[in-house]
C-alpha atoms as a PDB file:
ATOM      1  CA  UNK A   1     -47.001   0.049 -15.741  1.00  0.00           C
ATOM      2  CA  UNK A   2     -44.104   0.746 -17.418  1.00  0.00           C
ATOM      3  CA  UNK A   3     -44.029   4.403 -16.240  1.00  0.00           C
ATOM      4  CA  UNK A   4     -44.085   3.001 -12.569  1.00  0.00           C
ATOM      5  CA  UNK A   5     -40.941   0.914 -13.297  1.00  0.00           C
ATOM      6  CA  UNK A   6     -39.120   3.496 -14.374  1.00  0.00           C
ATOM      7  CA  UNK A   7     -39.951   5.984 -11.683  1.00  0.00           C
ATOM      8  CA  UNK A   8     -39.265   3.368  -9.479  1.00  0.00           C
ATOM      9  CA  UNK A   9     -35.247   2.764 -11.120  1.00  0.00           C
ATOM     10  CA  UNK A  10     -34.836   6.278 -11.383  1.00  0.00           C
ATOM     11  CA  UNK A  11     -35.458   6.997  -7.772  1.00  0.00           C
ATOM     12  CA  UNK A  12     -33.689   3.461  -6.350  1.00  0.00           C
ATOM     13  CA  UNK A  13     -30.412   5.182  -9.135  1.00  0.00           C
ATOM     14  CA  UNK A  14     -30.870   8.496  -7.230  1.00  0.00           C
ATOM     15  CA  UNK A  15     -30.845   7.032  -3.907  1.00  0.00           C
ATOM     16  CA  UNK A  16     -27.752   5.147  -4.682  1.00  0.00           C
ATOM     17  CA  UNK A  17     -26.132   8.200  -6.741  1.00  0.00           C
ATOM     18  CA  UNK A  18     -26.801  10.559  -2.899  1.00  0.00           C
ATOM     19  CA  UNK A  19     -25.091   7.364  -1.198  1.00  0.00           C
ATOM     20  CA  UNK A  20     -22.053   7.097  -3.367  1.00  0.00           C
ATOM     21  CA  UNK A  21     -21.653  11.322  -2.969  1.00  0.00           C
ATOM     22  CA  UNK A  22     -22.046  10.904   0.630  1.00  0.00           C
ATOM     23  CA  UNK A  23     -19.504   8.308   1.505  1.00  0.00           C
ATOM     24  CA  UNK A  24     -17.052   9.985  -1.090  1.00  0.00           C
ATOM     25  CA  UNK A  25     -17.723  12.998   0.679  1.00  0.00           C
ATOM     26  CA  UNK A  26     -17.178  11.502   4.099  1.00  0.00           C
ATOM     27  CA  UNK A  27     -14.022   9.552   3.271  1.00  0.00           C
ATOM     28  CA  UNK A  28     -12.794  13.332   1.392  1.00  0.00           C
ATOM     29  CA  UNK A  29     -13.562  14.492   5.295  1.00  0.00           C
ATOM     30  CA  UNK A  30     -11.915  11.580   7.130  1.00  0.00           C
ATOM     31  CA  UNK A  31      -8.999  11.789   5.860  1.00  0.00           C
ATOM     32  CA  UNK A  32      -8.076  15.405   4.908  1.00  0.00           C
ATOM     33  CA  UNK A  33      -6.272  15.792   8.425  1.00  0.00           C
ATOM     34  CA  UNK A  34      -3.562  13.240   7.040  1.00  0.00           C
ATOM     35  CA  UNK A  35      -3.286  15.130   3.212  1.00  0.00           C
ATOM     36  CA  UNK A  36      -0.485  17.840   2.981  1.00  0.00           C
ATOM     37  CA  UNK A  37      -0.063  20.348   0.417  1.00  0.00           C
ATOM     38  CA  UNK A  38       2.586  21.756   1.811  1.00  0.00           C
ATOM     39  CA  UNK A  39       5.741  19.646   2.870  1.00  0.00           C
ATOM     40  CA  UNK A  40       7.115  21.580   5.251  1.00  0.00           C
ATOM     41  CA  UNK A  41       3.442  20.661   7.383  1.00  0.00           C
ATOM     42  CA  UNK A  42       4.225  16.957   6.778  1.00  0.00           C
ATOM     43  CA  UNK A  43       5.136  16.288  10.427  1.00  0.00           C
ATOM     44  CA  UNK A  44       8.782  14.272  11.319  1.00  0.00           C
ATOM     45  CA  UNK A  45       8.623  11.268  12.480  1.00  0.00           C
ATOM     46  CA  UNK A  46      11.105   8.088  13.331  1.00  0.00           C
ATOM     47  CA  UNK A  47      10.207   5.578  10.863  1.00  0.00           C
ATOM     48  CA  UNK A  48      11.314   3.981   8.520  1.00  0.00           C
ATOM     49  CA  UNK A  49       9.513   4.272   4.809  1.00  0.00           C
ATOM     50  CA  UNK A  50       9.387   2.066   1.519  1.00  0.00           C
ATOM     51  CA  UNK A  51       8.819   3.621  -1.503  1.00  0.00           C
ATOM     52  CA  UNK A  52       8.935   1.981  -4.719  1.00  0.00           C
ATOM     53  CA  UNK A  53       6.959   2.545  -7.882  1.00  0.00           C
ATOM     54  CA  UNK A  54       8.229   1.220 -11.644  1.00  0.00           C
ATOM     55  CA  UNK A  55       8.110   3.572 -14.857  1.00  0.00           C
ATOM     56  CA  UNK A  56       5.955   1.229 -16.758  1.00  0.00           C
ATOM     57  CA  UNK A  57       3.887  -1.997 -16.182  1.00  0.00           C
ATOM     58  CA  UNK A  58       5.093  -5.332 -17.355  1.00  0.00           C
ATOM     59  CA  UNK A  59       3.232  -4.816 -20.425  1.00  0.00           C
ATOM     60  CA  UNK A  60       4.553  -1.981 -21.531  1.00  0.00           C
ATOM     61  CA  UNK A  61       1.796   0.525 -20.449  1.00  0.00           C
ATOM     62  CA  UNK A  62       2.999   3.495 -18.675  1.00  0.00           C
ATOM     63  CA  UNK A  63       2.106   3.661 -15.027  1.00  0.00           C
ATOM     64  CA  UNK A  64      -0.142   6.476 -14.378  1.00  0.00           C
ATOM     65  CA  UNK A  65       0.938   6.929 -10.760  1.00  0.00           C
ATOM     66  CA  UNK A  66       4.507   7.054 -11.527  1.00  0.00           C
ATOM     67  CA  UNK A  67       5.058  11.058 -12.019  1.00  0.00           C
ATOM     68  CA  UNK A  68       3.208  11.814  -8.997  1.00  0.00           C
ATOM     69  CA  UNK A  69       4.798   9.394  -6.718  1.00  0.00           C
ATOM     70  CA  UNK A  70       7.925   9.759  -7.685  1.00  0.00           C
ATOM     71  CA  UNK A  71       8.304  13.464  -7.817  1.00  0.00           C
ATOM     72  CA  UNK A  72       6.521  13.467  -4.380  1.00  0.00           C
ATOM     73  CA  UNK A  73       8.904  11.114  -2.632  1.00  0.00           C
ATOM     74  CA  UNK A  74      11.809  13.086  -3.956  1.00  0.00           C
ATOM     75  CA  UNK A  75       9.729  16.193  -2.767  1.00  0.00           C
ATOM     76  CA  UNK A  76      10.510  14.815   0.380  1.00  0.00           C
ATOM     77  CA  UNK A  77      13.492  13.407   0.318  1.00  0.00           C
ATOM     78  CA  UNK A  78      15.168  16.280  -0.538  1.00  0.00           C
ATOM     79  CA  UNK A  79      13.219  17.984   1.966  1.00  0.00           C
ATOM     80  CA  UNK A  80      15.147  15.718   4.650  1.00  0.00           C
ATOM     81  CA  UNK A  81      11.869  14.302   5.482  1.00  0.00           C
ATOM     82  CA  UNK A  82      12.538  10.732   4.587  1.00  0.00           C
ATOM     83  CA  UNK A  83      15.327   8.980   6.319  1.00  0.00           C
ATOM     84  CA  UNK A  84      16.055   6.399   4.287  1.00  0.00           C
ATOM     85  CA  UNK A  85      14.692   4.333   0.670  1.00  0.00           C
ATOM     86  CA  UNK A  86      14.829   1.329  -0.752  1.00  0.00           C
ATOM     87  CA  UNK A  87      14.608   1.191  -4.756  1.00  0.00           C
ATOM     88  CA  UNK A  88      12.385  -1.462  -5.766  1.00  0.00           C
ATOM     89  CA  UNK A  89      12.400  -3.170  -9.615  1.00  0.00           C
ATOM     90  CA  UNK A  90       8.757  -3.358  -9.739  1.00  0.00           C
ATOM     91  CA  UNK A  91       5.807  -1.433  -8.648  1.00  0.00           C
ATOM     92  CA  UNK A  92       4.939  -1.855  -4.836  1.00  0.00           C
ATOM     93  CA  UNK A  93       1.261  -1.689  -4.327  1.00  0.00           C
ATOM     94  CA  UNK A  94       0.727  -3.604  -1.501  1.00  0.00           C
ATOM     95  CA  UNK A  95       1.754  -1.852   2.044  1.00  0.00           C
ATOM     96  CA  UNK A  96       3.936  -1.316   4.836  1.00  0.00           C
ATOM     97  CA  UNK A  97       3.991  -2.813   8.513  1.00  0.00           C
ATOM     98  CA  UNK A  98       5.841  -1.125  11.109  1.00  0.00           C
ATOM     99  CA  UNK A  99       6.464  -2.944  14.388  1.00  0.00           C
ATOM    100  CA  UNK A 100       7.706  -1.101  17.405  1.00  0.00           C
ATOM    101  CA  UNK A 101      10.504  -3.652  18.062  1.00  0.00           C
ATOM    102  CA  UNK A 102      12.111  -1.455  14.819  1.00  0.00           C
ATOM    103  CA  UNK A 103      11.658  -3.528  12.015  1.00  0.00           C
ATOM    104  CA  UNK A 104       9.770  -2.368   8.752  1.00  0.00           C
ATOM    105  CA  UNK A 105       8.160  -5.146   6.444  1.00  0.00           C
ATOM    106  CA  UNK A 106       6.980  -5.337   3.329  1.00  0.00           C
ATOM    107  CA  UNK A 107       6.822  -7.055  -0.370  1.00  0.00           C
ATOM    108  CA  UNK A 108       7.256  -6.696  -4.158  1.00  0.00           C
ATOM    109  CA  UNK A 109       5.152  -8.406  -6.714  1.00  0.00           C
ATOM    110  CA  UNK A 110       7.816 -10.636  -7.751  1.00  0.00           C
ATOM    111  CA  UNK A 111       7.424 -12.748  -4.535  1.00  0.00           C
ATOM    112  CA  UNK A 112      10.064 -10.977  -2.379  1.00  0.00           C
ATOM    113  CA  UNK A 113       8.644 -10.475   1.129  1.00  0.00           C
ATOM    114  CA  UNK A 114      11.393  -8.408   3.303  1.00  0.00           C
ATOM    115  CA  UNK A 115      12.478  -6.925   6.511  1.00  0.00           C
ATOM    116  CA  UNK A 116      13.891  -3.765   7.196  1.00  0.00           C
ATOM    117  CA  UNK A 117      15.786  -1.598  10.002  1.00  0.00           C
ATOM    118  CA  UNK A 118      13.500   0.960  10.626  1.00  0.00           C
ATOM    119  CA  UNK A 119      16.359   3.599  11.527  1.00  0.00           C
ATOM    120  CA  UNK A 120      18.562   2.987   8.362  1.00  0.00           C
ATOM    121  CA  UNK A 121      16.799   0.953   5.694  1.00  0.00           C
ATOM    122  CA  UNK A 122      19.393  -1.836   5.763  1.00  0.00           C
ATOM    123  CA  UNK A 123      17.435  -5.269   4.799  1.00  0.00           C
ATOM    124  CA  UNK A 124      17.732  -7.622   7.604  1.00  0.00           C
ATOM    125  CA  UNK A 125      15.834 -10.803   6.007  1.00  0.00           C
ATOM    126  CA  UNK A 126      13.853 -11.830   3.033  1.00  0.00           C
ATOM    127  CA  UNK A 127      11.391 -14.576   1.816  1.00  0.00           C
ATOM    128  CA  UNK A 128      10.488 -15.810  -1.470  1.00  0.00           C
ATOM    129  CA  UNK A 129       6.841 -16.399  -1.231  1.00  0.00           C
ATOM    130  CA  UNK A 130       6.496 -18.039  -5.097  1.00  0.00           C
ATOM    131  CA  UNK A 131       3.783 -15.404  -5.610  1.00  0.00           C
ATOM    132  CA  UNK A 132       3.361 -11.420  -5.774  1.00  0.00           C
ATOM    133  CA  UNK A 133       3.032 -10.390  -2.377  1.00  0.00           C
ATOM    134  CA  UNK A 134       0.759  -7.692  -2.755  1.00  0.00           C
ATOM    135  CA  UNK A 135      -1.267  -7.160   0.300  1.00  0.00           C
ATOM    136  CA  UNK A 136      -0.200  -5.402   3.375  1.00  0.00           C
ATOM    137  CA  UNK A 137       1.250  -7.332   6.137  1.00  0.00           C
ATOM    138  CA  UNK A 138      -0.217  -7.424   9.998  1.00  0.00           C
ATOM    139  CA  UNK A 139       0.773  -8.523  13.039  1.00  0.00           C
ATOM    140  CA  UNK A 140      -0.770 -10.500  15.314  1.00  0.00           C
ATOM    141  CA  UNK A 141       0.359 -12.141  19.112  1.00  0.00           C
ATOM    142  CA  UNK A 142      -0.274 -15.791  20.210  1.00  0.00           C
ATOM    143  CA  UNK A 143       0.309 -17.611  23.046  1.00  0.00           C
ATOM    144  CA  UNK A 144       3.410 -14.731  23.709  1.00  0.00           C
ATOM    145  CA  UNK A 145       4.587 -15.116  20.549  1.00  0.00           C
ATOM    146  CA  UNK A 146       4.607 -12.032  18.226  1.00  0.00           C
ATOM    147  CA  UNK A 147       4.131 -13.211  14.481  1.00  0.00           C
ATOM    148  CA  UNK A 148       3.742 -11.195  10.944  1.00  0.00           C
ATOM    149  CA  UNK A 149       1.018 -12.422   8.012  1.00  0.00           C
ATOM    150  CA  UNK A 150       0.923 -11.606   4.918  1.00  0.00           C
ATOM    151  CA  UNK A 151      -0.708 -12.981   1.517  1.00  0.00           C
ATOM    152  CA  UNK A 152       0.634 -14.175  -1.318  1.00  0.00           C
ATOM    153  CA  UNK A 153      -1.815 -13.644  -4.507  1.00  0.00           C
ATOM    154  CA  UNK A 154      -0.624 -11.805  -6.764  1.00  0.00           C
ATOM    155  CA  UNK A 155      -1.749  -9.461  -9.077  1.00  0.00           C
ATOM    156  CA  UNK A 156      -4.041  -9.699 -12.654  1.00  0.00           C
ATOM    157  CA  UNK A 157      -3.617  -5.689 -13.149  1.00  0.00           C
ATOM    158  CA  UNK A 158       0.416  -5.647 -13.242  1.00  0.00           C
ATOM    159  CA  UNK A 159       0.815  -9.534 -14.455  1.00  0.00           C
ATOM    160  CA  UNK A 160       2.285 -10.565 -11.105  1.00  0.00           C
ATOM    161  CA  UNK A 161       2.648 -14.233 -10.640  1.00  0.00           C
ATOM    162  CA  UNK A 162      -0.896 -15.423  -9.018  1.00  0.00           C
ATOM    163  CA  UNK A 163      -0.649 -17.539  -5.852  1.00  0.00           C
ATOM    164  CA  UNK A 164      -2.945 -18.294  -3.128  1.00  0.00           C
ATOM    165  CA  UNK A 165      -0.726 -18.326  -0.060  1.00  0.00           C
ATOM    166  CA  UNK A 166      -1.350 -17.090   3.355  1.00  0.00           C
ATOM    167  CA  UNK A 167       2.338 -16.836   5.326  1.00  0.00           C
ATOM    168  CA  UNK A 168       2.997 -16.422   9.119  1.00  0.00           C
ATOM    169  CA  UNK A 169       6.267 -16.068  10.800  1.00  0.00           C
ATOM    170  CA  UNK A 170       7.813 -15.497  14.156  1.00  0.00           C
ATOM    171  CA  UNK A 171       9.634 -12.736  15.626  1.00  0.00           C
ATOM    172  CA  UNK A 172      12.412 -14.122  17.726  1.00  0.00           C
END
């Protein structure tokens, strides 16, 4: 009996192991149009972009993606690549929304939740949201009305100031 049960885990563990390979390997073959090794393939385009990344986590602890992404986006700055930057004081891990009216949005995990000129980077309005906003906005139309979402939760990993706010405004 007990040599059944652990055939029977050991396949079910294998089954889920080939799963876990497969999607990894699907996602690795998904995706590898959009991955660039070298940056003069990285293709121009007329947007706007955010970066911002922090040396070290509130704690202390040194942030692990901070040499990459860093050396990266001055890869490409220097490259000409990226048109514009905006230097952030903490690490930005939620992500971007770019309308096609020409404004970039986006927030920090100290509750700032901004708006951007997508052609020069110059912050046109901000929101304090009380909470980290760390998810990525959207956008959504209503009744003829274009508006942007975005939560405000928080983070446990960095120690951002936890909140449980969903936000909408209008574009006008």
């Amino acid at each position: 009996m007990l040599k059944r049960v652990f055939y029977s885990l050991s396949v079910l563990v294998g089954i889920l192991l080939l799963i876990v390979l497969g999607l990894d390997r699907w996602m690795s073959w998904k995706t590898a149009p959009y991955i660039f090794d070298d940056l003069q393939d990285l293709p121009y385009r007329q947007v706007g972009v955010v970066l911002g990344t922090a040396k070290y986590y509130r704690t202390g602890v040194i942030n692990q993606y901070y040499r990459y992404r860093i050396q990266g986006a001055l890869n490409a700055y220097n490259s000409g690549k990226v048109k514009w930057q905006v230097k952030t004081p903490e690490p930005m891990i939620g992500g971007i929304l770019a309308t096609a009216g020409g404004l970039v949005f986006t927030g920090e995990g100290n509750g700032k939740f901004a708006a951007y000129n997508s052609s020069n980077g110059k912050e046109l309005w901000s929101f304090r949201a009380g909470a980290g906003v760390n998810a990525p906005p959207s956008s959504y139309t209503l009744g003829g009305k274009q508006y942007v979402v975005v939560a405000a939760g928080g983070n446990v990993q960095v120690n951002f100031k936890r909140g449980n706010s969903i936000i909408a405004f209008t574009l006008e």
